[in-house]
Protein backbone atom coordinates (compact mmCIF):
# COMPACT_ATOMS: atom_id res chain seq x y z
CA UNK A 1 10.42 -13.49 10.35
CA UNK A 2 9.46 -16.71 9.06
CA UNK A 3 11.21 -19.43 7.74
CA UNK A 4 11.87 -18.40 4.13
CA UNK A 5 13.63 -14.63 5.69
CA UNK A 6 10.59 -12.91 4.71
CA UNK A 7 9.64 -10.43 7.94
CA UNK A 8 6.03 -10.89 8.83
CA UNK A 9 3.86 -8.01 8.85
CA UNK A 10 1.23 -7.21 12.12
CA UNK A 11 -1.85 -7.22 10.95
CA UNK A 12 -3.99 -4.35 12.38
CA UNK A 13 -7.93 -4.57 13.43
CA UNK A 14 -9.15 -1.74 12.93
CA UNK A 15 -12.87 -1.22 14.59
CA UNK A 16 -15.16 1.19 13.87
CA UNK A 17 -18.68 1.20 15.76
CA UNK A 18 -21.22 3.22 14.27
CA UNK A 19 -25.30 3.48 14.81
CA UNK A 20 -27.38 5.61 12.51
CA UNK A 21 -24.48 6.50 10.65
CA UNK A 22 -25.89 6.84 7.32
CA UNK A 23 -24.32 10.41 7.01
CA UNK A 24 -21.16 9.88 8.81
CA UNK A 25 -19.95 6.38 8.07
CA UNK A 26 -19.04 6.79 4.00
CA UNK A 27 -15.94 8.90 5.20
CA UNK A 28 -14.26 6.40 7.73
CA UNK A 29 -14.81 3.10 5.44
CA UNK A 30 -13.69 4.99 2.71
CA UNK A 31 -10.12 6.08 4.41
CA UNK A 32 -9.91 2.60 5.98
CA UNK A 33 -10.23 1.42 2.05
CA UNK A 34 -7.62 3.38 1.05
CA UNK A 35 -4.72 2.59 2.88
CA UNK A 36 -1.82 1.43 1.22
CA UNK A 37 -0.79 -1.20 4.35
CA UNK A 38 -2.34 -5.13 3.12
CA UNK A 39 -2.74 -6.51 6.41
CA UNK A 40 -5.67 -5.29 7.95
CA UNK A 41 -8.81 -7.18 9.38
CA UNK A 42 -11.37 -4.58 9.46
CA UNK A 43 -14.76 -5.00 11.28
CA UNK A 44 -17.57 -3.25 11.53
CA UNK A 45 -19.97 -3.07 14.79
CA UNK A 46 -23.25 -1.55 13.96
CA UNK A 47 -25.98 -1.40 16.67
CA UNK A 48 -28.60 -2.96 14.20
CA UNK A 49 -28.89 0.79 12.45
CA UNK A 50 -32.62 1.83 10.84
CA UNK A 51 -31.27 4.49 8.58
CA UNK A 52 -29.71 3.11 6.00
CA UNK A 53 -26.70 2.42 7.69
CA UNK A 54 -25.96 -1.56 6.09
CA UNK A 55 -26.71 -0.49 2.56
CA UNK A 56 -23.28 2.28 3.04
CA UNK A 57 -22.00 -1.00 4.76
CA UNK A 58 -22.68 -3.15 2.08
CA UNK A 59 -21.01 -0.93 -0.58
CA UNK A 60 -17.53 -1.56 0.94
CA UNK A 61 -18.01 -4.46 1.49
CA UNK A 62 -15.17 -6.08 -0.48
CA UNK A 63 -13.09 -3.99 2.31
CA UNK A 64 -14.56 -5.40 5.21
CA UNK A 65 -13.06 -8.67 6.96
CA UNK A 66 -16.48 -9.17 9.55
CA UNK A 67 -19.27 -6.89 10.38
CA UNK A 68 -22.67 -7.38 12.60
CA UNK A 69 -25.67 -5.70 13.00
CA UNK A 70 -27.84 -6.11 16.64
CA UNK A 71 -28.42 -4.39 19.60
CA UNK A 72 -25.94 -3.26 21.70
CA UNK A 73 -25.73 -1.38 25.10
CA UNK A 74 -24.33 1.55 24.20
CA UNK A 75 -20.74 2.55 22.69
CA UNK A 76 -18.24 1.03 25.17
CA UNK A 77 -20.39 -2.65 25.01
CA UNK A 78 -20.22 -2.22 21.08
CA UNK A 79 -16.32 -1.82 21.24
CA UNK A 80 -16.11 -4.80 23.53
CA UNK A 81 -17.39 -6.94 20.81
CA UNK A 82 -14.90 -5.36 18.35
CA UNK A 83 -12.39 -6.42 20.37
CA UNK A 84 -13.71 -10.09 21.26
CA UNK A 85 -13.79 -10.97 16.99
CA UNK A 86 -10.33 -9.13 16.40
CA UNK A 87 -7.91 -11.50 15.59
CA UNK A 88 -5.61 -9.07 14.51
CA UNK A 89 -1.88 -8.08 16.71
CA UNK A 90 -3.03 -4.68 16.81
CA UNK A 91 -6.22 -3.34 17.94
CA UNK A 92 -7.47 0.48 16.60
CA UNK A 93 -11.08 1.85 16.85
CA UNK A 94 -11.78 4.35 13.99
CA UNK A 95 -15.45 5.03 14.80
CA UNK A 96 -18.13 6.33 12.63
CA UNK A 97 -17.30 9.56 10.92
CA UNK A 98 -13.41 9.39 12.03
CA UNK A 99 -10.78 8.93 9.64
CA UNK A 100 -7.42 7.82 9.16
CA UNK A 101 -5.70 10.29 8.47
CA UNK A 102 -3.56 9.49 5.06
CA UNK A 103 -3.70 6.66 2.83
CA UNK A 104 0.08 5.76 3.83
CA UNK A 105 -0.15 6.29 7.56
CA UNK A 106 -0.11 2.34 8.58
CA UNK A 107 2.29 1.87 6.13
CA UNK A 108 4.72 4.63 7.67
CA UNK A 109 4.18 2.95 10.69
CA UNK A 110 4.93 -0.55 10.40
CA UNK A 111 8.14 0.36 7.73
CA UNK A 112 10.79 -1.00 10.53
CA UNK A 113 10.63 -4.76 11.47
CA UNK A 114 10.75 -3.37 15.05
CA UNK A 115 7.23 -3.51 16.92
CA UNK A 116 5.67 -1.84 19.52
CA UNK A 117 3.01 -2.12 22.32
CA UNK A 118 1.49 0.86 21.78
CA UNK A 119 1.71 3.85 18.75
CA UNK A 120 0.44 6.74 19.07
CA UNK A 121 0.51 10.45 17.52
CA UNK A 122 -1.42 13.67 16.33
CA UNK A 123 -5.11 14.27 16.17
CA UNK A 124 -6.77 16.76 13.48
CA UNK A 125 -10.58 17.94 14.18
CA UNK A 126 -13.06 18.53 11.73
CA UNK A 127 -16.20 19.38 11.40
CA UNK A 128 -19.09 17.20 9.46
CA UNK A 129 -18.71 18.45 6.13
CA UNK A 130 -15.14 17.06 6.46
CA UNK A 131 -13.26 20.36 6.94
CA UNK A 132 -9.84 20.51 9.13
CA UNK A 133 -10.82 22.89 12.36
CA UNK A 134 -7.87 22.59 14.16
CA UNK A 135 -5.06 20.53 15.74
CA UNK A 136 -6.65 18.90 18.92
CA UNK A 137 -6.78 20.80 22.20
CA UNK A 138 -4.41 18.78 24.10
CA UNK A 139 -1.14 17.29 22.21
CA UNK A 140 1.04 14.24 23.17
CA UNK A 141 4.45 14.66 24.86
CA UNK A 142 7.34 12.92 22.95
CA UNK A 143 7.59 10.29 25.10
CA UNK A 144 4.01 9.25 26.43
CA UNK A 145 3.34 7.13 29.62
CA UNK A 146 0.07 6.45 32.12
CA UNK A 147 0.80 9.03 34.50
CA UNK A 148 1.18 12.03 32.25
CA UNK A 149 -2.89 11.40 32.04
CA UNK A 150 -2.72 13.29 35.88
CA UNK A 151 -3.09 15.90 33.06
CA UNK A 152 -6.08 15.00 31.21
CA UNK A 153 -5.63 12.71 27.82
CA UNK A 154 -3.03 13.94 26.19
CA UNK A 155 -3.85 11.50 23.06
CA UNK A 156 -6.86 11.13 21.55
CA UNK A 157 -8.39 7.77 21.32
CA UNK A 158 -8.24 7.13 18.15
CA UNK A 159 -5.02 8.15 17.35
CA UNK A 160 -3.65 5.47 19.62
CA UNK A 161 -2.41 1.70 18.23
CA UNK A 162 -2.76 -0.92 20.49
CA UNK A 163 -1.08 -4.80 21.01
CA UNK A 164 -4.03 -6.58 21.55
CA UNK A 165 -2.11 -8.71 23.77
CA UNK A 166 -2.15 -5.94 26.00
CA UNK A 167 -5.63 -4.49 25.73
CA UNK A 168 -8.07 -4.69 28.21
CA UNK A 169 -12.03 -4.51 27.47
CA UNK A 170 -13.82 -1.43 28.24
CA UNK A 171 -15.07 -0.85 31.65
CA UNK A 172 -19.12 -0.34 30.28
CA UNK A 173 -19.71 0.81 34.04
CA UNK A 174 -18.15 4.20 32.40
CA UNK A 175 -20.71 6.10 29.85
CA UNK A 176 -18.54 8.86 28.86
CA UNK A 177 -14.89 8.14 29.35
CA UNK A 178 -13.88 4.10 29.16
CA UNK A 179 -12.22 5.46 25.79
CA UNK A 180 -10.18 6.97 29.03
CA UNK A 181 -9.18 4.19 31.23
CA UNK A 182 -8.53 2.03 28.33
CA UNK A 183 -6.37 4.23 26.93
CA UNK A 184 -4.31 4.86 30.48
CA UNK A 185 -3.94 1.06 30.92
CA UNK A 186 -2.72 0.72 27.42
CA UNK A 187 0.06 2.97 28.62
CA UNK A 188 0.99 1.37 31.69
CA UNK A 189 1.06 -2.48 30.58
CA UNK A 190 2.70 -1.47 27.68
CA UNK A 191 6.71 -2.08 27.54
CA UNK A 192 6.95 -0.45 24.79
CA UNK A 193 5.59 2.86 23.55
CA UNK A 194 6.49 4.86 20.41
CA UNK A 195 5.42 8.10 19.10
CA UNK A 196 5.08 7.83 15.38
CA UNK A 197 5.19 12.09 15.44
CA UNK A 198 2.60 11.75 12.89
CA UNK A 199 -1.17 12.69 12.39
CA UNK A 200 -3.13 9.52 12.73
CA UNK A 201 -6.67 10.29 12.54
CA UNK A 202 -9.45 13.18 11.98
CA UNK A 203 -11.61 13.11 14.50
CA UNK A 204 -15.02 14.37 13.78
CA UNK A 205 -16.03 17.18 16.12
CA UNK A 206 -19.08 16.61 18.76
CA UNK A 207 -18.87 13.01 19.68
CA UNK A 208 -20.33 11.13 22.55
CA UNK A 209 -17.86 12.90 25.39
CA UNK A 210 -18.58 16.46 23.98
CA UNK A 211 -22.22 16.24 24.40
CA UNK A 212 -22.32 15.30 27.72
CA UNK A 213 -18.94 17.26 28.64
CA UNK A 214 -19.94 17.51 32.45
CA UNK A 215 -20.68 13.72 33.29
CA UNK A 216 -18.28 12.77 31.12
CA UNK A 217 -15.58 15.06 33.13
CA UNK A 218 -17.29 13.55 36.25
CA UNK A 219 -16.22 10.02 35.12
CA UNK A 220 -12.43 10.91 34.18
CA UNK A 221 -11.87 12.56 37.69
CA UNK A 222 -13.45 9.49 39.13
CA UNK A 223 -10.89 7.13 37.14
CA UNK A 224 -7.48 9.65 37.77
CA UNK A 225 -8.84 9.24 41.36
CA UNK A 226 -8.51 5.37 40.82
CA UNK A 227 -4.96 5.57 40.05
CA UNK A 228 -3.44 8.87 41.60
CA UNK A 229 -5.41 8.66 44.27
CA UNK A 230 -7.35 12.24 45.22
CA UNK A 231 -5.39 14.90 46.24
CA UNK A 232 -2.89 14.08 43.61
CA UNK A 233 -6.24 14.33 41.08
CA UNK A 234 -7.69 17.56 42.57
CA UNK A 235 -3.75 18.99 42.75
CA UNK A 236 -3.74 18.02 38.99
CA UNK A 237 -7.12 19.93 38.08
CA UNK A 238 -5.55 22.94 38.81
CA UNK A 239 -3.80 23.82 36.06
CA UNK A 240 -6.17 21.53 33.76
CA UNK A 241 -9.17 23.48 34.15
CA UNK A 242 -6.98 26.91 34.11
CA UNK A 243 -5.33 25.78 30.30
CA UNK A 244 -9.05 24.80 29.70
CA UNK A 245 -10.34 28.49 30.44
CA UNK A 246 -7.48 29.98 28.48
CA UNK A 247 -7.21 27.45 25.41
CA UNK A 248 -11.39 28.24 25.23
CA UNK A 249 -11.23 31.86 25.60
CA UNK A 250 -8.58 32.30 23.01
CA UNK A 251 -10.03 29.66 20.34
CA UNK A 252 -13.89 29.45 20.96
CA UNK A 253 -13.55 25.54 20.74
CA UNK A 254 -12.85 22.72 23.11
């Protein structure tokens, strides 16, 4: 509150890192444009694109706070300089081809004058003509902390809201799964963590993790072994890869 009794709003960086996104990228600036919420700083991090990418940039760009264009090395270094020009209090990577889910979700969020560290909610696939495939394999508890990851992420990546006082960069010695760690730690610094019980994003099917499913699985046992420890990890994979089998079997998706 400031000092006329007027509550001050967060405002909310969101980040979205795209290369060669000339097909995808129309969708996510387009949902980020039409949220109802005022305070947002949105950036764009685009890994100096040859397709056409900055002219789909350049159409929104009335909607955009910063953006660059230059190399990068790879997706996790890319989000690291997202998060090094935020200046917003809350930190939330919508990449190329996600969306926010609803015009009004931000709003919904930030309604109380009560803040969190971290938000966090539902995920929607779909597939790249924009169609809903499915709720998301693996679903939040109600009340989300860093060791229910001993079962795999429960919440997707980007349907998580982060303090950026609390975020941590991304570990870029991690290809596949940073989005992972980052994630987990967000959880365990965080004091405060609130599950909005809404859909946050649409997250479009076949990403970076998906395509290389087995080093990217290699990498996520490698971090739960960082902070269970192993047997507590391999205990855990148990039942993971067994609800893996049968969620795969029954719905032909992953």
């Amino acid at each position: 509150m400031n000092s006329t009794g007027v509550v001050n709003k967060p405002v909310i960086s969101i980040i979205t890192v795209v290369f060669n996104g000339v097909d995808t990228l129309e969708r996510t600036l387009r949902s980020v444009a039409e949220q109802t919420y005022s305070h947002i700083e949105y950036i764009i991090v685009d890994g100096n694109s040859n397709d056409g990418t900055q002219y789909v940039i350049k159409q929104y760009e009335k909607y955009i706070s910063k953006w660059i264009s230059e190399p990068d090395n790879g997706l996790y270094d890319a989000m690291n300089k997202g998060i090094k020009i935020a200046t917003g209090d809350y930190l939330w990577f919508i990449n190329s081809g996600d969306e926010i889910a609803s015009p009004d979700v931000i709003q919904k969020i930030f309604e109380s004058p009560e803040t969190a560290d971290v938000y966090y909610g539902e995920t929607v696939m779909v597939d790249n003509d924009g169609r809903i495939i499915g709720i998301r394999r693996l679903t939040p508890p109600d009340k989300l902390n860093w060791k229910d990851f001993r079962n795999g992420m429960l919440v997707s990546h980007q349907s998580v809201i982060v303090s950026r006082r609390i975020s941590k960069t991304y570990n870029t010695a991690y290809r596949f799964s940073a989005d992972f760690e980052w994630t987990l730690l967000a959880l365990k610094y965080s004091k405060n963590t609130v599950n909005t019980c809404m859909i946050l994003s649409k997250f479009l099917d076949g990403g970076l993790t998906k395509k290389n499913i087995v080093p990217g699985l290699k990498e996520r046992f490698s971090i739960m072994k960082k902070y269970y420890g192993l047997l507590p990890t391999i205990f855990y994979h148990i039942p993971i890869g067994f609800r893996f089998m049968m969620y795969y079997i029954k719905n032909r998706r992953f």
